[in-house]
Protein backbone atom coordinates (compact mmCIF):
# COMPACT_ATOMS: atom_id res chain seq x y z
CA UNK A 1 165.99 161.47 199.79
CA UNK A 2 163.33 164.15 198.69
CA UNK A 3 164.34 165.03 194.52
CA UNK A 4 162.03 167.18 191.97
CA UNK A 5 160.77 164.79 189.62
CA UNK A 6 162.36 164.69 186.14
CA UNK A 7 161.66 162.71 182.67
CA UNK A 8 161.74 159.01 182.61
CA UNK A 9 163.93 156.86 181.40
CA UNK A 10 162.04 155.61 178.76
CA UNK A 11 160.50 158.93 177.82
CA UNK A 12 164.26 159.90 177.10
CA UNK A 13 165.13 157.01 175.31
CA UNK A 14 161.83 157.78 172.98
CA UNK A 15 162.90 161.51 172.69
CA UNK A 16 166.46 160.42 171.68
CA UNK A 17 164.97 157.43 169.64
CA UNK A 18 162.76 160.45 167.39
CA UNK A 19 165.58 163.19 167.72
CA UNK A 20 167.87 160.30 165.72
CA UNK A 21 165.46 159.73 162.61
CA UNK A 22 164.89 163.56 162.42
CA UNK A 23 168.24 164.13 162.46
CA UNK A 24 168.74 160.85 159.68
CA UNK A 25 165.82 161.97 157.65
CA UNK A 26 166.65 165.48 157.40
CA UNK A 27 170.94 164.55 156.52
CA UNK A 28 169.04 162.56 153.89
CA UNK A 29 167.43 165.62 152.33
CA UNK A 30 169.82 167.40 152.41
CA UNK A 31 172.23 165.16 150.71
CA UNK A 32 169.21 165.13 148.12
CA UNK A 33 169.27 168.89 147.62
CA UNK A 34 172.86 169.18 147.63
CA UNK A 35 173.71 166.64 145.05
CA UNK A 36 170.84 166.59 143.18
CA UNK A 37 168.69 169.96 143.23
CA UNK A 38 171.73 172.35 143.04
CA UNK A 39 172.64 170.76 139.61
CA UNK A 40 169.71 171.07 137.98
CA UNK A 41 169.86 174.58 136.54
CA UNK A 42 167.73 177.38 137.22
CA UNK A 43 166.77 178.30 134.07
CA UNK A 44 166.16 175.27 130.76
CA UNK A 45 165.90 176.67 127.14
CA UNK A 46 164.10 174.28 124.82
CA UNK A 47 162.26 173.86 121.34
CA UNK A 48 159.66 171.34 122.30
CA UNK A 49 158.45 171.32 125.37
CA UNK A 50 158.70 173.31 128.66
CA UNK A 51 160.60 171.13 131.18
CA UNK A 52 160.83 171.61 134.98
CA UNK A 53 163.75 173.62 136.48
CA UNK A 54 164.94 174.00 140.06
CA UNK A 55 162.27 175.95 141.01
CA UNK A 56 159.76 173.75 140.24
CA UNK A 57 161.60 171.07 141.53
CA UNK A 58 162.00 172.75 145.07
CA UNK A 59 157.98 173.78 144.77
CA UNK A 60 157.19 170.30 144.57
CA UNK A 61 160.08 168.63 146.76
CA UNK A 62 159.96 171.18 149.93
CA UNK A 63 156.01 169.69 150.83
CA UNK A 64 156.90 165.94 150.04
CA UNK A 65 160.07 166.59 152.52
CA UNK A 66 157.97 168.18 155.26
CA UNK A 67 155.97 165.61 155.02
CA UNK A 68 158.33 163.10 155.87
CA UNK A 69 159.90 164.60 158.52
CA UNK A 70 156.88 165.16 160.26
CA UNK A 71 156.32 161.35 159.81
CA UNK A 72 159.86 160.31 161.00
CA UNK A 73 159.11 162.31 163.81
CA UNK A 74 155.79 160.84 164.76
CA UNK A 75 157.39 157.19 163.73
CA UNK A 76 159.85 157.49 165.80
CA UNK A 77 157.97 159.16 168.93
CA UNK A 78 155.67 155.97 168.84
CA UNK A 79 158.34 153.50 167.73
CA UNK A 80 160.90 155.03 170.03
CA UNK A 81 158.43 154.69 173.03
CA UNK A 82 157.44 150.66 172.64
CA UNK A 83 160.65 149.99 171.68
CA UNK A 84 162.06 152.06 174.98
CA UNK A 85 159.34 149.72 176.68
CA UNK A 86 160.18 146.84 175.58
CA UNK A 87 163.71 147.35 176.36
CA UNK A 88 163.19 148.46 179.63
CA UNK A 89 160.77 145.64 180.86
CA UNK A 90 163.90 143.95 183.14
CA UNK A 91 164.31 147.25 184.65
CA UNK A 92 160.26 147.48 185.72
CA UNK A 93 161.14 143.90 187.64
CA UNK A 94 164.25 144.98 188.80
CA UNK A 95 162.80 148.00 190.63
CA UNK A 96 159.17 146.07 191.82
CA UNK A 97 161.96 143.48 193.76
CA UNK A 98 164.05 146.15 194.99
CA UNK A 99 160.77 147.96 196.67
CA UNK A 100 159.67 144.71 198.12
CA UNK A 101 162.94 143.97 199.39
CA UNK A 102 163.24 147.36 200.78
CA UNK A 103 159.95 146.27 202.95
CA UNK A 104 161.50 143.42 204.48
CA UNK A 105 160.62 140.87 201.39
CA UNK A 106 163.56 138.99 201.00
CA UNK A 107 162.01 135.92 199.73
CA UNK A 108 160.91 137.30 196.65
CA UNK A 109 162.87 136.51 193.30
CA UNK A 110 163.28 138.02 189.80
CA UNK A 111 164.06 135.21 187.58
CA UNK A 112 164.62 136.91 184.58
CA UNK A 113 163.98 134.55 181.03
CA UNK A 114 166.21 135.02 178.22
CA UNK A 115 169.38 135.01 177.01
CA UNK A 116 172.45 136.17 178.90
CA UNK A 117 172.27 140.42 178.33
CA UNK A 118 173.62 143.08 180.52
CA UNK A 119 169.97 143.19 181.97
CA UNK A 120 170.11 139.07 182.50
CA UNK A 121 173.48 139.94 184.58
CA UNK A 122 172.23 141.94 186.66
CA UNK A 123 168.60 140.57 187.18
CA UNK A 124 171.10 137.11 188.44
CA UNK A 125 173.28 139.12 190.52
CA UNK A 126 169.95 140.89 192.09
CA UNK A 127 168.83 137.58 193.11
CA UNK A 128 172.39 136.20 194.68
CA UNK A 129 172.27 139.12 196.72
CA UNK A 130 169.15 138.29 197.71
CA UNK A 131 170.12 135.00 198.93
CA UNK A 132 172.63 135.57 200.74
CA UNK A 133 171.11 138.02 202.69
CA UNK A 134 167.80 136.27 203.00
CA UNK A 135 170.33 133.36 204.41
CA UNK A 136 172.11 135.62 207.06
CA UNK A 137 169.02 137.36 208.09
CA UNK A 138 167.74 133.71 208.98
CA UNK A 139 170.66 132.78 210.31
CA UNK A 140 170.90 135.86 212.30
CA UNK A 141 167.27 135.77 213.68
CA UNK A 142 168.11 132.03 214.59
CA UNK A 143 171.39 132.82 216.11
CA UNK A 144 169.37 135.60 218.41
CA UNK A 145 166.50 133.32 219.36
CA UNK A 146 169.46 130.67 220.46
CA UNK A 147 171.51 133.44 222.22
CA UNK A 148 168.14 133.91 224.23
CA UNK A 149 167.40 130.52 225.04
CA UNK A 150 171.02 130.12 226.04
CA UNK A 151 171.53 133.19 228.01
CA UNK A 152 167.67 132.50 229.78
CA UNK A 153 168.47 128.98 231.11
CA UNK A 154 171.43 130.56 233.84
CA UNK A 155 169.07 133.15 234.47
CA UNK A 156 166.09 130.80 235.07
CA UNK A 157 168.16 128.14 237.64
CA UNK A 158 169.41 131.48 239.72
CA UNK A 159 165.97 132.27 239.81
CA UNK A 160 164.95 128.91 240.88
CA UNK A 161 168.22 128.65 243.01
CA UNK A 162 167.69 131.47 245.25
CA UNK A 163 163.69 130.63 245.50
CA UNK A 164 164.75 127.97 247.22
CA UNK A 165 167.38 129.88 249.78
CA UNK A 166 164.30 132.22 250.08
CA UNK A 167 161.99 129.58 251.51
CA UNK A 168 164.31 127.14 253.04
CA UNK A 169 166.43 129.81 255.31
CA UNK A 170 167.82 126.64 257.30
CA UNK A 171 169.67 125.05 254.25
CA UNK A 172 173.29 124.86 254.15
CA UNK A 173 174.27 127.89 251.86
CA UNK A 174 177.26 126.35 251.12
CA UNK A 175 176.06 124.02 248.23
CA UNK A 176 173.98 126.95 247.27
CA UNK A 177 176.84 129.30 246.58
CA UNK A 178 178.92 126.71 244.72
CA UNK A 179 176.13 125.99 242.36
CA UNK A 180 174.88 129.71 241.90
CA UNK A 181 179.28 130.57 241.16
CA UNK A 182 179.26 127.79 239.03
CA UNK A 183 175.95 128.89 236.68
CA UNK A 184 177.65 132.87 236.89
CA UNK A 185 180.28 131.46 234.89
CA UNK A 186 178.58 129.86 232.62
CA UNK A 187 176.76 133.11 231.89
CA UNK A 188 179.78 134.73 232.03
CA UNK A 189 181.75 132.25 229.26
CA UNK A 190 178.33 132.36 227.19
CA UNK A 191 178.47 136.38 227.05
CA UNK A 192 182.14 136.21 226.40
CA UNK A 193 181.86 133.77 223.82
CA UNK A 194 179.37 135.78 222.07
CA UNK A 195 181.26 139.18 222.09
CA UNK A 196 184.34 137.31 220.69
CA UNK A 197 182.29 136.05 218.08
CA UNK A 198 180.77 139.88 217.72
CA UNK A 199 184.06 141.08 217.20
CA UNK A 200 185.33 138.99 214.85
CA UNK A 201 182.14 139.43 212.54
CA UNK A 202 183.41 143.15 212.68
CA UNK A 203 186.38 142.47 211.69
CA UNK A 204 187.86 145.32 214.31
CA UNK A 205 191.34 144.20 214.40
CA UNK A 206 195.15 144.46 213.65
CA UNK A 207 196.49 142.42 211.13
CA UNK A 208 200.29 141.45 211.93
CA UNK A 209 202.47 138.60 210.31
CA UNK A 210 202.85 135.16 212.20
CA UNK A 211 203.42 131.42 211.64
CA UNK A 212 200.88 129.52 212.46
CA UNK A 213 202.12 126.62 213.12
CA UNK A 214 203.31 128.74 216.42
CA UNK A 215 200.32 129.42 217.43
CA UNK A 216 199.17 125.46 217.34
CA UNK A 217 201.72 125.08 219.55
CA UNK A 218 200.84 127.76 222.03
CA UNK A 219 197.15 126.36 221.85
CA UNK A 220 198.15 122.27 222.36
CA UNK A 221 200.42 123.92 225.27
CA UNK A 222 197.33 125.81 226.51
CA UNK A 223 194.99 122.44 226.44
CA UNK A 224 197.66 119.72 227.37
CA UNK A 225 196.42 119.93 231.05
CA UNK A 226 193.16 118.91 230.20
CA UNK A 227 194.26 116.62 227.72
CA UNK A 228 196.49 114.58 230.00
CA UNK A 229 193.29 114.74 232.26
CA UNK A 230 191.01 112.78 230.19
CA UNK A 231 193.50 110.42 229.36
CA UNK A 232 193.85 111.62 225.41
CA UNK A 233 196.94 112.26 223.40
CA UNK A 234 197.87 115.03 221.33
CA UNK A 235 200.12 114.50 218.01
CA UNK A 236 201.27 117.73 216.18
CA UNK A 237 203.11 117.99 212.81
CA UNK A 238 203.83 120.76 210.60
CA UNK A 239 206.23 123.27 208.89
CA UNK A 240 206.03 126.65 209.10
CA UNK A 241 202.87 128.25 207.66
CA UNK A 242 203.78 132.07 207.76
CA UNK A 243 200.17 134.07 207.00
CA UNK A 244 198.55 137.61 208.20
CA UNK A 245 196.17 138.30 210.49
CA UNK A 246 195.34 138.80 214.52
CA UNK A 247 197.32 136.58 216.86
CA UNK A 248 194.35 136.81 219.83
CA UNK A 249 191.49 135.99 217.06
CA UNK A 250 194.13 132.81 215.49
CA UNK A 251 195.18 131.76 218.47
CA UNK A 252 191.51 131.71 220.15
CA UNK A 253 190.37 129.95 216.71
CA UNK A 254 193.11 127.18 217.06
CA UNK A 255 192.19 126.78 221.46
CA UNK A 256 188.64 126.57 220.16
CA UNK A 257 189.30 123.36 217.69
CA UNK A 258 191.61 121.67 220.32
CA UNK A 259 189.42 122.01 222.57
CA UNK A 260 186.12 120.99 220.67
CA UNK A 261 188.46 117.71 219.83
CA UNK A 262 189.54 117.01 223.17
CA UNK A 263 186.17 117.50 224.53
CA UNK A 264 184.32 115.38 222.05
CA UNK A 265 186.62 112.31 222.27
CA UNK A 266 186.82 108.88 223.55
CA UNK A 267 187.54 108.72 227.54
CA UNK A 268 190.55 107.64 228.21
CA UNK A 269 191.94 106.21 225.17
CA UNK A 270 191.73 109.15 222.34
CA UNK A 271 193.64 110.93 219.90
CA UNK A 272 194.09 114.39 218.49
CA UNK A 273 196.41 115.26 215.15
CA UNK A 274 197.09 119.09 215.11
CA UNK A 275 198.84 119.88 212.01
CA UNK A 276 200.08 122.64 209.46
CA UNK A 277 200.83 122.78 206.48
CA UNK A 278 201.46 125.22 203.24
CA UNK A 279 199.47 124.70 200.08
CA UNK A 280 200.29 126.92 196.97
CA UNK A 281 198.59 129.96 198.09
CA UNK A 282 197.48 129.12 201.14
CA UNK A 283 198.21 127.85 204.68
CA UNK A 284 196.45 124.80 205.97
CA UNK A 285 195.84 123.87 209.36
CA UNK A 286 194.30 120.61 210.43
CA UNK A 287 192.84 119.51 213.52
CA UNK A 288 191.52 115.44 213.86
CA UNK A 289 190.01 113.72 216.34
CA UNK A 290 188.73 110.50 217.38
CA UNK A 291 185.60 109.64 218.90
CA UNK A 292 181.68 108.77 218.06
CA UNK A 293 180.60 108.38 214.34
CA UNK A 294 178.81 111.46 213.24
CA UNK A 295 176.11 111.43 210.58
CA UNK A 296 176.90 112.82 207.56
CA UNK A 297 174.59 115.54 206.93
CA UNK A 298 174.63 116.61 210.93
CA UNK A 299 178.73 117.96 210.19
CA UNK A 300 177.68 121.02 208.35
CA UNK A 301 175.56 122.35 211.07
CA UNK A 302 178.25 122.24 213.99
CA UNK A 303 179.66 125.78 212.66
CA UNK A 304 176.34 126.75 213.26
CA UNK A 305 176.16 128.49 216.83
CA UNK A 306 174.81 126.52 219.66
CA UNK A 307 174.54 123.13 217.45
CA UNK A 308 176.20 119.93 219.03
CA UNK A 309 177.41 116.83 217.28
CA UNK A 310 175.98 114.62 219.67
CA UNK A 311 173.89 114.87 222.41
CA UNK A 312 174.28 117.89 224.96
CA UNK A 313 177.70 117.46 227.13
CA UNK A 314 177.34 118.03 230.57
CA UNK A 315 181.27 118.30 231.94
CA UNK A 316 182.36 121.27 233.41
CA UNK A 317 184.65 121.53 230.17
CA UNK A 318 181.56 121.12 227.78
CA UNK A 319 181.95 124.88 226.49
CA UNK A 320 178.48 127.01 224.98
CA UNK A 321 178.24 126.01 222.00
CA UNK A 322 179.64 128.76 220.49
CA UNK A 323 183.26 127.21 219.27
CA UNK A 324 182.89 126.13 216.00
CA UNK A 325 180.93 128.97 215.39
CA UNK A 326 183.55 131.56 216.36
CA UNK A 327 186.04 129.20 214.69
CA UNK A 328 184.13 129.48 211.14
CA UNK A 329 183.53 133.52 211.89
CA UNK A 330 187.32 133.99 212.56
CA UNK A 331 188.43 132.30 209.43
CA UNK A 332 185.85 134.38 207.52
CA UNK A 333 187.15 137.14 208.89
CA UNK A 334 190.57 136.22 208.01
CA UNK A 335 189.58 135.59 204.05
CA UNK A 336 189.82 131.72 204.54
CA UNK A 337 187.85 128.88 204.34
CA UNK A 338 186.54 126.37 206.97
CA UNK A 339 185.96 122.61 206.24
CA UNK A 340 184.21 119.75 208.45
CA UNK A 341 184.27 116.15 207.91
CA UNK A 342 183.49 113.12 209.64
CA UNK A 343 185.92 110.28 209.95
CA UNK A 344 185.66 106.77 208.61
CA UNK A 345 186.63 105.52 212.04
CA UNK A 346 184.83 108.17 214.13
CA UNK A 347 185.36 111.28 215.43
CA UNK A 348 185.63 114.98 213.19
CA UNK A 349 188.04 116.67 210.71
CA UNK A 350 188.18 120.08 210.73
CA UNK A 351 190.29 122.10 207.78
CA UNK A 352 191.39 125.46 207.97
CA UNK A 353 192.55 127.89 205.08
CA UNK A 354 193.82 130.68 205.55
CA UNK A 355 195.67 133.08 202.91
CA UNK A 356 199.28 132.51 203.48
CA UNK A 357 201.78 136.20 203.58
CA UNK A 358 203.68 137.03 201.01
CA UNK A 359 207.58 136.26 201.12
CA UNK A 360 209.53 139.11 202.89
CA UNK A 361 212.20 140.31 200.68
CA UNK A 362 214.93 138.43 202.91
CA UNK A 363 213.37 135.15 202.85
């Protein structure tokens, strides 16, 4: 935005700085003349010698006063202006890290020394901010060179696929098709996955009361097929866990951590706890599972997108690797918190708070 240039702050603060002690100084004379000069009459009648009256008095004090005020006035131009500089040193900082972050410098930090000011607050709250966005800028550039990747391997075997129609035109097509429907819906899921994970970043949706708890059950419902399938069991406890927000998003949030345990389990012999609860404030749900031990400091990268556990799963049920990461963007969305943890035995905890609705006036 174009403006017409105008004084600087510290060239005001040095005008305001002198304006004050010739304003000071010349209340001080004033109260001299007024309460001092005035009394002192006009006129003295003596015998012995002649002794100054007001005149005199003004003849000598008007010069001396000038005097001074044309020294407060230069003492406080030059006083006002270091001491204006001085004062505004954070602010020089604050605008050099602002330009560089403007031009794409995120890195850089302003680590201002002293004690805790006004200036100090905001010099520390400059740098959070920078932070956090240097932190989702890298997390979005990674998330975009892993959408590639991910969205270039389906690409890549259809290529390859139909290369090899195009030279062999006597091979059974029949194979061909099934593999070439099966990789289109893996691209499909994969672009699904990461509009539903687009949208819920946006937050674009209608908030409307539920219990939660419900929609556990509507997701263990969903996923008991595939459950029973690899032989696992699913345990659910709760209460009801009443809390605001967008049934699709909740419900896809609560099919995505079923899943993720179901998939990630023991064969044949597994376990998942689903369960809900209400703490203070807020509504908890809980989803366990057993399975392989996981290293502690791999757990906090599975929210991140396309990051597995363990090593790459190859079942038709093996998902994008998207699901914790649209879990932990839904709950964000949502104003609630998402916790991972491994378990002593083996296998993955994941916590989920959510804020819970305020009491109708009914209940």
């Amino acid at each position: 935005m174009d403006r017409s240039p105008g004084l600087s702050v510290r060239l005001k603060l040095t005008l305001s700085y002198a304006a004050f002690l010739v304003v000071a100084g010349g209340m001080l004379l004033a109260v001299v003349w007024v309460f001092l000069l005035r009394y002192v009459p006009d006129v003295i009648f003596t015998d012995v010698q002649r002794v100054p009256n007001r005149s005199d008095l003004v003849k000598a004090f008007a010069p001396k006063a000038a005097w001074a005020m044309v020294f407060l006035l230069l003492f406080g131009l030059v006083g006002g202006w270091l001491l204006a500089g001085r004062m505004l040193a954070p602010m020089t900082r604050l605008t050099h890290a602002t330009r560089l972050a403007a031009e794409g410098s995120l890195s850089h930090r302003i680590r201002l020394e002293g004690r805790n000011d006004e200036f100090r607050e905001l010099a520390d709250s400059f740098d959070t901010m920078l932070a956090r966005l240097e932190a989702q800028v890298a997390e979005q550039q990674r998330f975009a060179a892993n959408a590639s990747h991910e969205l270039r391997t389906p690409l890549a075997i259809t290529q390859t696929l139909l290369e090899v129609a195009r030279n062999d035109p006597d091979r059974d097509n029949g194979e061909l098709v099934d593999r070439l429907h099966f990789v289109n819906a893996r691209a499909i899921d994969l672009t699904e996955a990461l509009l539903l994970l687009s949208r819920a970043d946006r937050r674009s949706f209608t908030r409307e009361r539920m219990d939660l708890s419900l929609v556990a059950e509507e997701a263990n419902e969903t996923l008991l097929p595939l459950a029973e399938q690899r032989g696992l069991v699913i345990k659910t406890s709760g209460e009801t866990t009443p809390t605001i927000g967008s049934h699709a998003l909740l419900l896809q949030m609560t099919v995505n951590l079923v899943h993720n345990a179901i998939v990630h389990n023991q064969p044949d012999q597994g376990t998942v706890w689903v369960g809900t609860t209400v703490e203070g404030r807020s509504v908890v749900l809980t989803v366990e599972n057993t399975g392989q031990p996981l290293a502690a400091q791999v757990v906090p990268t599975l929210a991140e997108p396309f990051q597995r556990g363990t090593e790459r799963a190859r079942s038709d049920h093996a998902g994008v690797g998207l699901g914790l990461a649209i879990v932990k963007s839904i709950t964000q969305a949502h104003d609630g918190t998402l916790d991972l943890a491994p378990r002593a035995g083996g296998g993955l905890t994941v916590t989920v708070r959510l804020p819970a609705a305020p009491p109708q006036p009914d209940e």
